[in-house]
Every structure is written in C-alpha cells, then in structure tokens.
C-alpha atoms as a PDB file:
ATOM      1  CA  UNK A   1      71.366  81.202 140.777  1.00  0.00           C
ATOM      2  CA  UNK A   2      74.162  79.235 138.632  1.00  0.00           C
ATOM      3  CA  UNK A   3      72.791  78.093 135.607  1.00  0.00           C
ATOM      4  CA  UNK A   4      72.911  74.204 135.503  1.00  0.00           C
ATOM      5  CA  UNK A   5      73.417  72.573 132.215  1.00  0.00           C
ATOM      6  CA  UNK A   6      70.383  70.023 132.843  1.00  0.00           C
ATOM      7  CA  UNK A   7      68.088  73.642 132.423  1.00  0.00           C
ATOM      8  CA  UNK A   8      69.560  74.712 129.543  1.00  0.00           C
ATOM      9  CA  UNK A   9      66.904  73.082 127.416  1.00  0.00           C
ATOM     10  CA  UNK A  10      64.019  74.223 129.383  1.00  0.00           C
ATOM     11  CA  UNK A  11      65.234  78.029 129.064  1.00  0.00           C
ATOM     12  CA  UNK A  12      65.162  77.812 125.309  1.00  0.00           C
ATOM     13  CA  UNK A  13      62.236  76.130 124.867  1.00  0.00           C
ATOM     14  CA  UNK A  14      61.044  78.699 127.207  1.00  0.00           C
ATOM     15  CA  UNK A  15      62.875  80.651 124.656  1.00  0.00           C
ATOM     16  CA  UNK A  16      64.798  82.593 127.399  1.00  0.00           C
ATOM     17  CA  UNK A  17      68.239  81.556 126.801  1.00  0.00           C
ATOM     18  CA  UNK A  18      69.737  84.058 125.439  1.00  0.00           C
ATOM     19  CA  UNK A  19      68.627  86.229 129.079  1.00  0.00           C
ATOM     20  CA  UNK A  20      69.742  83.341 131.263  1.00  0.00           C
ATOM     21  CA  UNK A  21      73.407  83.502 129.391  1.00  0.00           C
ATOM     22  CA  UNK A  22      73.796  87.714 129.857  1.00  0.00           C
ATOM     23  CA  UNK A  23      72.345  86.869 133.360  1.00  0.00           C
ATOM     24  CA  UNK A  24      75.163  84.623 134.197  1.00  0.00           C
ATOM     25  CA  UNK A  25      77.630  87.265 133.021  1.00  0.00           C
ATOM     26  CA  UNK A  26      79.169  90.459 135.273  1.00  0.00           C
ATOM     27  CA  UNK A  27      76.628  93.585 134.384  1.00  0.00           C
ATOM     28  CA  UNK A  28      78.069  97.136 134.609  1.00  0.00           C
ATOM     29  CA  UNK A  29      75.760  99.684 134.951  1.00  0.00           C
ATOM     30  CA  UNK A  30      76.421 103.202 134.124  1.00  0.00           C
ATOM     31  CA  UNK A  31      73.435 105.097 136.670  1.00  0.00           C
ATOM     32  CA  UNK A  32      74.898 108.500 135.774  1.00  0.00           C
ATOM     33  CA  UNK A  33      74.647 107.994 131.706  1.00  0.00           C
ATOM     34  CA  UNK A  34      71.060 105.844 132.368  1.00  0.00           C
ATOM     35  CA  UNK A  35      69.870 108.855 134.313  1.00  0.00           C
ATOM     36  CA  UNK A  36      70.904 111.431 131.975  1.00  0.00           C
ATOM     37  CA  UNK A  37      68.807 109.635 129.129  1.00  0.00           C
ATOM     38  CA  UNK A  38      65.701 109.288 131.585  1.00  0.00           C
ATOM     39  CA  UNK A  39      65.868 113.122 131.929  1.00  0.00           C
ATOM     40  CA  UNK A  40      65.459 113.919 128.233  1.00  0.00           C
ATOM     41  CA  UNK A  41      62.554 111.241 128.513  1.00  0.00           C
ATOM     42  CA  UNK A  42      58.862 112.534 127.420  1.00  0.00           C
ATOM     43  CA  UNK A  43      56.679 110.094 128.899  1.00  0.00           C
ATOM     44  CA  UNK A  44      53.403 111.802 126.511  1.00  0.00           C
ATOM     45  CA  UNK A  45      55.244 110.332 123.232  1.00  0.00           C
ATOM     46  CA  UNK A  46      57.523 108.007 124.866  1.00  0.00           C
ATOM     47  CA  UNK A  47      60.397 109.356 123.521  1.00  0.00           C
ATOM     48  CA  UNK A  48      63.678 110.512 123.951  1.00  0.00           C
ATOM     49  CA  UNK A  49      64.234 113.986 123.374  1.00  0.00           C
ATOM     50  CA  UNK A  50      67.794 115.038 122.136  1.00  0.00           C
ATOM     51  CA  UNK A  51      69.832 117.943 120.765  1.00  0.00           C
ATOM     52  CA  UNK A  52      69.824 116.435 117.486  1.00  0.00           C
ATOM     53  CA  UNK A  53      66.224 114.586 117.342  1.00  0.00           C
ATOM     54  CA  UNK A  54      64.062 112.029 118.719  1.00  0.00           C
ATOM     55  CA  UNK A  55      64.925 108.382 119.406  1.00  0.00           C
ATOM     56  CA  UNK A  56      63.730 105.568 121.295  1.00  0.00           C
ATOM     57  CA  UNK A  57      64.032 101.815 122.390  1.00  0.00           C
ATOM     58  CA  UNK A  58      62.250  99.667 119.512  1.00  0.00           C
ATOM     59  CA  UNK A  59      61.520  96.086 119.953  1.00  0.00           C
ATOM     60  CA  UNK A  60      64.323  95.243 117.100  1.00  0.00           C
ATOM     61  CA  UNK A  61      66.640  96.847 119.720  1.00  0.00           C
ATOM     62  CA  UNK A  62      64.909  94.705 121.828  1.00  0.00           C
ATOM     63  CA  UNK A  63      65.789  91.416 119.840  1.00  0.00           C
ATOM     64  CA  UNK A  64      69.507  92.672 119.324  1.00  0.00           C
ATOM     65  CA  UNK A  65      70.055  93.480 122.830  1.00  0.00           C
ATOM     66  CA  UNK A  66      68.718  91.140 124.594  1.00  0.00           C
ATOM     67  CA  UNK A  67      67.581  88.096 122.269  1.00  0.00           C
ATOM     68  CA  UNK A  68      64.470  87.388 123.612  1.00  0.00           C
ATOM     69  CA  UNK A  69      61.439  86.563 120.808  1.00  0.00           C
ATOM     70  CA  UNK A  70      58.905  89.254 119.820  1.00  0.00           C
ATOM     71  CA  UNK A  71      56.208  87.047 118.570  1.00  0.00           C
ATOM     72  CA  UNK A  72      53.165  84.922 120.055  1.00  0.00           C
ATOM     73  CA  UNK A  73      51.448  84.435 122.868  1.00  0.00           C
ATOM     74  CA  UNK A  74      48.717  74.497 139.885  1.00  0.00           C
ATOM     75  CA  UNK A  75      51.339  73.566 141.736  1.00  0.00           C
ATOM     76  CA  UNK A  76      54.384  74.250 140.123  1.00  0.00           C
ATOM     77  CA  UNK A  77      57.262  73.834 142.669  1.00  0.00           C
ATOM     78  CA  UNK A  78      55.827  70.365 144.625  1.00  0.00           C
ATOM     79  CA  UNK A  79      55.631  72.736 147.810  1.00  0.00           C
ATOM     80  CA  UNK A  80      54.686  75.778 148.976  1.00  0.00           C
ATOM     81  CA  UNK A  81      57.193  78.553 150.904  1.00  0.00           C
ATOM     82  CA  UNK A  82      56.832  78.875 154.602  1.00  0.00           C
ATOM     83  CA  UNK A  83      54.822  81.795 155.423  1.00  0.00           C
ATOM     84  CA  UNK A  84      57.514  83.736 156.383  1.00  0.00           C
ATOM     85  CA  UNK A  85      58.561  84.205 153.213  1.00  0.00           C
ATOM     86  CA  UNK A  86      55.676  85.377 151.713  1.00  0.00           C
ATOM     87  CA  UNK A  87      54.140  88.784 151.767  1.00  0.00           C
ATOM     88  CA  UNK A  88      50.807  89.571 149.754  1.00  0.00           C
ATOM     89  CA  UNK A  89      51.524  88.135 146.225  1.00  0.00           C
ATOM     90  CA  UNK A  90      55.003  87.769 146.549  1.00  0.00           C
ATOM     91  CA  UNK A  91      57.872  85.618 147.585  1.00  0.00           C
ATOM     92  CA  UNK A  92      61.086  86.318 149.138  1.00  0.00           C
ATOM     93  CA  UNK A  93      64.349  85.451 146.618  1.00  0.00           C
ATOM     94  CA  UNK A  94      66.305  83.992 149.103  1.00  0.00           C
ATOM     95  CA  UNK A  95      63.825  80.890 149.541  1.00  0.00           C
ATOM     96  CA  UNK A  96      64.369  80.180 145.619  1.00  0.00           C
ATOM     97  CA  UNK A  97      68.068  80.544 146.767  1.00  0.00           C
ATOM     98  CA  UNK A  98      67.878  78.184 149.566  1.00  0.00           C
ATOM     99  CA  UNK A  99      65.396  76.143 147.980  1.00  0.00           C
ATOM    100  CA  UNK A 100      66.446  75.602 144.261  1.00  0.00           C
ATOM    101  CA  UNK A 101      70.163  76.993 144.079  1.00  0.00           C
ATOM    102  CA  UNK A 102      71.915  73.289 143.742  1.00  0.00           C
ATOM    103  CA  UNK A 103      70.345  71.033 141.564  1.00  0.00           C
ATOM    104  CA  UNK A 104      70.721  67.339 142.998  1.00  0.00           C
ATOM    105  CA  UNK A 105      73.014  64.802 140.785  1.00  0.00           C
ATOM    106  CA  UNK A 106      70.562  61.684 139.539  1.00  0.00           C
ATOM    107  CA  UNK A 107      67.158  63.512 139.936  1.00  0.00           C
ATOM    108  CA  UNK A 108      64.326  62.914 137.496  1.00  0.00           C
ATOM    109  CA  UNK A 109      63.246  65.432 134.639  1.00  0.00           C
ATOM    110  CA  UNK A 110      60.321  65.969 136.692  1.00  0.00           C
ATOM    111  CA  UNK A 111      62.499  67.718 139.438  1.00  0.00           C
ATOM    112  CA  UNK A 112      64.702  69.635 136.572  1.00  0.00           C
ATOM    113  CA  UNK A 113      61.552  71.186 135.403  1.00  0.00           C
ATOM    114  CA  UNK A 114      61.128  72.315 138.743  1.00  0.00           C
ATOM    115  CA  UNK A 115      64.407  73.947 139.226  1.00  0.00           C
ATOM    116  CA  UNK A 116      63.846  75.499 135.615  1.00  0.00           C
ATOM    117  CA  UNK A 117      60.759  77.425 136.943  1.00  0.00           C
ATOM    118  CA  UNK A 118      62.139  78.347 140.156  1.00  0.00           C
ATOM    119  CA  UNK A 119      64.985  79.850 137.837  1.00  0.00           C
ATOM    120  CA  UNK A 120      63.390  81.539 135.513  1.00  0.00           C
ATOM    121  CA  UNK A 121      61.017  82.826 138.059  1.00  0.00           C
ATOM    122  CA  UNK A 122      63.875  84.677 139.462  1.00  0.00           C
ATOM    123  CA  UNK A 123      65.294  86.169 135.796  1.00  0.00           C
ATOM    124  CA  UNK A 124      61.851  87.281 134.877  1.00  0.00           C
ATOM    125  CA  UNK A 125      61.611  89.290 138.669  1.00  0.00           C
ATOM    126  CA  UNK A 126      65.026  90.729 138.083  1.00  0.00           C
ATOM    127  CA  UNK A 127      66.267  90.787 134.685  1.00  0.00           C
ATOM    128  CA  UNK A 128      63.306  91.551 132.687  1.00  0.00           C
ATOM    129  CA  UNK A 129      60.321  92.583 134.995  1.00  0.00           C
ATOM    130  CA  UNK A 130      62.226  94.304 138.417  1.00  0.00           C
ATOM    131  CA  UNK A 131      59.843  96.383 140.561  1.00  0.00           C
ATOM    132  CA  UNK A 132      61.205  98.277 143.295  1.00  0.00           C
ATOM    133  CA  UNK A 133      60.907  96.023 146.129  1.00  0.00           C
ATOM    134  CA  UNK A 134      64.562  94.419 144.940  1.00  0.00           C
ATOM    135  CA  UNK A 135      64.305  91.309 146.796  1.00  0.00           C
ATOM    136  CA  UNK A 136      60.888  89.622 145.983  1.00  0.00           C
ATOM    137  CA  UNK A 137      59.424  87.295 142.940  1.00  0.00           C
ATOM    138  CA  UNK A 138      55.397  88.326 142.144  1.00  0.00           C
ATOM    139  CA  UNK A 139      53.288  85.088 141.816  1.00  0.00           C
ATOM    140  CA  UNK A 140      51.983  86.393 138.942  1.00  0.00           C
ATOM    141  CA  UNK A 141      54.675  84.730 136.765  1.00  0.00           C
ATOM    142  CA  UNK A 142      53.464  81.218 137.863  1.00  0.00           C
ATOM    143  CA  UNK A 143      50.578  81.195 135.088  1.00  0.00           C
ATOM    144  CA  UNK A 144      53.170  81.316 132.661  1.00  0.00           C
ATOM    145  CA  UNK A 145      55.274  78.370 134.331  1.00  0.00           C
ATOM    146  CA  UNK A 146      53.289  75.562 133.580  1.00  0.00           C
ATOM    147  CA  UNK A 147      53.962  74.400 129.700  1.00  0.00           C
ATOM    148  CA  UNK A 148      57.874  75.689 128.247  1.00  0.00           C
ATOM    149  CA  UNK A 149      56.587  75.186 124.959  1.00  0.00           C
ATOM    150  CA  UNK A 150      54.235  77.840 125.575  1.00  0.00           C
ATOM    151  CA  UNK A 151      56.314  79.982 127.437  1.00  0.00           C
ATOM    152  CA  UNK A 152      58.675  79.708 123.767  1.00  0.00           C
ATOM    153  CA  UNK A 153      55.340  81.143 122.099  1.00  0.00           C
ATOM    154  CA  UNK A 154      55.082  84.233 124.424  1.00  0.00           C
ATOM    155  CA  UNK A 155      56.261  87.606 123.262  1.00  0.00           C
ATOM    156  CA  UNK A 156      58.730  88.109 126.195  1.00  0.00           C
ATOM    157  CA  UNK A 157      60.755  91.101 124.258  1.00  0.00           C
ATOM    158  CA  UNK A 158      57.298  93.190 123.573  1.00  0.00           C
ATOM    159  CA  UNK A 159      56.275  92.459 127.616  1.00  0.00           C
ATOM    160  CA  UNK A 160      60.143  93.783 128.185  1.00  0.00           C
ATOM    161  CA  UNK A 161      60.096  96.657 126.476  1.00  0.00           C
ATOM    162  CA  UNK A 162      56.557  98.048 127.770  1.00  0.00           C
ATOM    163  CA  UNK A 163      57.707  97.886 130.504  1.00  0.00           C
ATOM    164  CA  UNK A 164      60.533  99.185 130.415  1.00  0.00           C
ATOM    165  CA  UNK A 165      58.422 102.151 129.032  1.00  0.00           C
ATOM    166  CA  UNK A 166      56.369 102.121 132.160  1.00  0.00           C
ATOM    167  CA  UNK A 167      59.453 101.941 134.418  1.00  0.00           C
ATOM    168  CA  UNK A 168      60.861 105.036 132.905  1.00  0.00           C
ATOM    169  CA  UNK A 169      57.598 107.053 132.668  1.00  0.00           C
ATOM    170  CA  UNK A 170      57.459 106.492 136.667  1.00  0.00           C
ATOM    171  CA  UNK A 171      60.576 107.547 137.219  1.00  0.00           C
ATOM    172  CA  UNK A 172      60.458 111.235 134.962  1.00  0.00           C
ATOM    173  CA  UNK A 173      57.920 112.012 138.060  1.00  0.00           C
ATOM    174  CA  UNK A 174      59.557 114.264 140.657  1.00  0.00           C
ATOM    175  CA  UNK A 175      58.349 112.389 143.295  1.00  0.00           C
ATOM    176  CA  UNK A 176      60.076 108.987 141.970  1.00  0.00           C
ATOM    177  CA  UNK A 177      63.752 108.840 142.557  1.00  0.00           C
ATOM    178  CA  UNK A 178      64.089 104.627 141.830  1.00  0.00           C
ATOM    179  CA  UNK A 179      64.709 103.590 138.232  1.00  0.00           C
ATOM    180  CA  UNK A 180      63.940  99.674 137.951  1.00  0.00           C
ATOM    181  CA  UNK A 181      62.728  97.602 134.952  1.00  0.00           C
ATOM    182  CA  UNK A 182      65.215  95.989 132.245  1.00  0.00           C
ATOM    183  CA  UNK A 183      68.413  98.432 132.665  1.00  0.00           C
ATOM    184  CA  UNK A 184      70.426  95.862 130.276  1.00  0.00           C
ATOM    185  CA  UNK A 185      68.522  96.503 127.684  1.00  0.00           C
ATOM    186  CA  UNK A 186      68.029 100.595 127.958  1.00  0.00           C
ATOM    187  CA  UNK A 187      72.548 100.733 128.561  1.00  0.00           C
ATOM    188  CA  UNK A 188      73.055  98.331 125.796  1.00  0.00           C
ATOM    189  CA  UNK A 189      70.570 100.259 123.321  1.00  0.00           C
ATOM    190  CA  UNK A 190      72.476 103.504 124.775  1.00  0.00           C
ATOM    191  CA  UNK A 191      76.013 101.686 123.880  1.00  0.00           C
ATOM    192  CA  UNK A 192      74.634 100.741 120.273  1.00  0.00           C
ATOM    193  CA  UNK A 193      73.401 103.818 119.136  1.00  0.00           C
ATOM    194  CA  UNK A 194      75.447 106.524 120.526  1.00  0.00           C
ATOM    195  CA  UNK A 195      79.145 105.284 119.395  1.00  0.00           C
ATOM    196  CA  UNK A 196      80.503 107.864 121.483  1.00  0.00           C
ATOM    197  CA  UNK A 197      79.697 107.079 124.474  1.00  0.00           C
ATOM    198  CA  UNK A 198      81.217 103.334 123.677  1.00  0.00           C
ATOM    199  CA  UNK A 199      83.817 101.581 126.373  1.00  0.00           C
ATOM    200  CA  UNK A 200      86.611 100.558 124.968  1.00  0.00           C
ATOM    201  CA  UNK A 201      86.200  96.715 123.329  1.00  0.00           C
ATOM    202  CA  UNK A 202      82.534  97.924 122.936  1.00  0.00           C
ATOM    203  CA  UNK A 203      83.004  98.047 119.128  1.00  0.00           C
ATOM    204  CA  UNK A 204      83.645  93.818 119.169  1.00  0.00           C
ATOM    205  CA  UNK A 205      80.443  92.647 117.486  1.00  0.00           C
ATOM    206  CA  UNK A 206      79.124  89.412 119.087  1.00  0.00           C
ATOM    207  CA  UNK A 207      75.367  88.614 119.893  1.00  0.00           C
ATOM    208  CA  UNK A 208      73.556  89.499 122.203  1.00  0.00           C
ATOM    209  CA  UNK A 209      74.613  92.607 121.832  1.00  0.00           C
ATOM    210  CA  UNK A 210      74.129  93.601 125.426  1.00  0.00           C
ATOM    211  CA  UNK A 211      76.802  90.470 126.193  1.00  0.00           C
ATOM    212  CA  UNK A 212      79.329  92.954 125.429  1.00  0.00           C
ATOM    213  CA  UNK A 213      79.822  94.067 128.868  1.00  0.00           C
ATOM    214  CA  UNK A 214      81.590  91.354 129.461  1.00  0.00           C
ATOM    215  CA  UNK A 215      84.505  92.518 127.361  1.00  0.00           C
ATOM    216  CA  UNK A 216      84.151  95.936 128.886  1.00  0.00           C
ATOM    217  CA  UNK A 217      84.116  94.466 132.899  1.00  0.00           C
ATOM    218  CA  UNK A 218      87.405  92.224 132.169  1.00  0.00           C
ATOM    219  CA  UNK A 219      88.998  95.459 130.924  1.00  0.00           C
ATOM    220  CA  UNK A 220      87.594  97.204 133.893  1.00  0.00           C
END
C-alpha cells in the first residue's frame, strides 16, 4: 500500500521505517543465487557451509540490511472484515487493500493510527514474517498493534532473523520446495559479503544497505 506521509511518524515510532522505505522501493530477487546459498545450508548449526568456510546471517547484518532495531521488548481497526475474508486466524490482503489503501484528506489522528496498523500489518506479513500462503495477514500481529511506542521497544531485527532461520531450515527438507521469510535481507547479506557476486552500482554505499537494489533495478 503507498506509504502516506501522515504514517510516517507512526512507522518510526514503531521503529519500522527504515522497512516501510525499502518496501516502497522495486525489489529484485535473484531465486537462482538465493537457492544456491539455501543448498549449502546446515540447518543442525545454522550455517552456511562453503568452499572456503562457514558464514552466516548475524543480527548486525540484520541492522545494516534492513535497519530495523535489535533491542527490547482490542479493537484495533474500528471494524471487523466480512467473513469472507477471513479464514482461521487470518485475513485476506486485499481487504487491507480495499479497506485502508487511500487515506482520507482531513481525518483525525485517531483514523491515521488506524491506517498505520493496517499498514504495518501488511509489511510485517510480507516483508519481514511471509509464510507460504502469499496472500494472507495472521492476527497474531494485532497484540503488537496497540501502543507504537512499544512496538519502537520490540526487537523486530532478532524476530526477523529467527525466522528467517526457520524459513530456511524448512526449506533444506526435500519435501519443501517454497522458500518464504525475509528474502531482502538473506540477497542483501549475499550482495554485502560476497563482492563478487555484486550488480553493477552495488558498490554505492548508502543505508539501508539492502536499498541498494534500487540502483541495481534502474540499471536493469
């Protein structure tokens, strides 16, 4: 969903700025190079096993990359999706599309709070925290919706990055064939520490780091 100025401030008190910008931003994902990482994956040590050594995603990649802190710890949306939208303990994305995509001119802070949630719901469920369903935000976020300043407190980068551990032990199983979880940050580690494999315009510092796909889709 566009990214109105009015929730700018709720995202980094939320302390999820940083995300919302490289969410705004074309992404170009390399599946052939991200698979042939997950294959030299060990999911016993969770590490990467290559030619020359070990290596492996740390959460200071995970600050670099992807800016997002390391440290800390009702009713939320005024209504409540039609049932057709909801399966189990999820909702459907396209009724936070319908529902919250334009934000209203002259509405109260009490309504841009809500359109904060509703986006940040969705960049948790697909930036951060994507499962395989693709198309569906888990309720399970809404806990965390209630007070930003809070949300600033949580340790959103640690969360990523176990997961992201998770997502990638699943997927060195035979039987899984879907990789899902926070592919941003495993490409842009990738990018950072294996020079080689840089696009060109890669080597143009600027933070986040994983923002540097943008120079590497325009030259695309």
């Amino acid at each position: 969903m566009p990214m109105h100025e009015r929730i700018i401030p709720y995202l980094e008190r939320a302390g999820l700025y940083h995300l919302a910008r490289l969410n705004s931003r074309w992404f170009w994902l390399d599946e052939a190079m991200v698979n042939a990482f997950i294959e030299r994956w060990r999911p016993e040590t969770h590490i990467f096993h290559m030619p020359f050594g070990e290596c492996t995603v740390t959460l200071q990649d995970v600050v670099f990359q992807l800016g997002l802190p390391i440290d800390g710890r009702a009713e939320l949306f005024k209504e409540l999706p039609p049932p057709n939208k909801v399966k189990q303990m999820t909702v459907h994305f396209t009724w936070f599309h319908e529902r919250f995509r334009v934000l209203p001119e002259d509405v109260t802070e009490d309504t841009v709070r809500i359109y904060a949630r509703a986006y940040i719901m969705l960049l948790l469920s697909t930036k951060l925290f994507g499962d395989k369903s693709a198309n569906r935000v888990h309720i399970q976020w809404l806990p965390f919706m209630a007070n930003f300043d809070d949300m600033g407190s949580y340790s959103w980068g640690s969360a990523a990055l176990a997961w992201l551990y998770r997502c990638m032990c699943r997927v060195a199983n035979r039987n899984i064939t879907n990789l899902v979880g926070p592919l941003q940050l495993l490409q842009s580690w990738i990018f950072c520490w294996f020079p080689s494999l840089w696009p060109s315009g890669f080597n143009d510092f600027s933070f986040l780091l994983a923002s540097r796909y943008y120079l590497f889709g325009r030259i695309l």
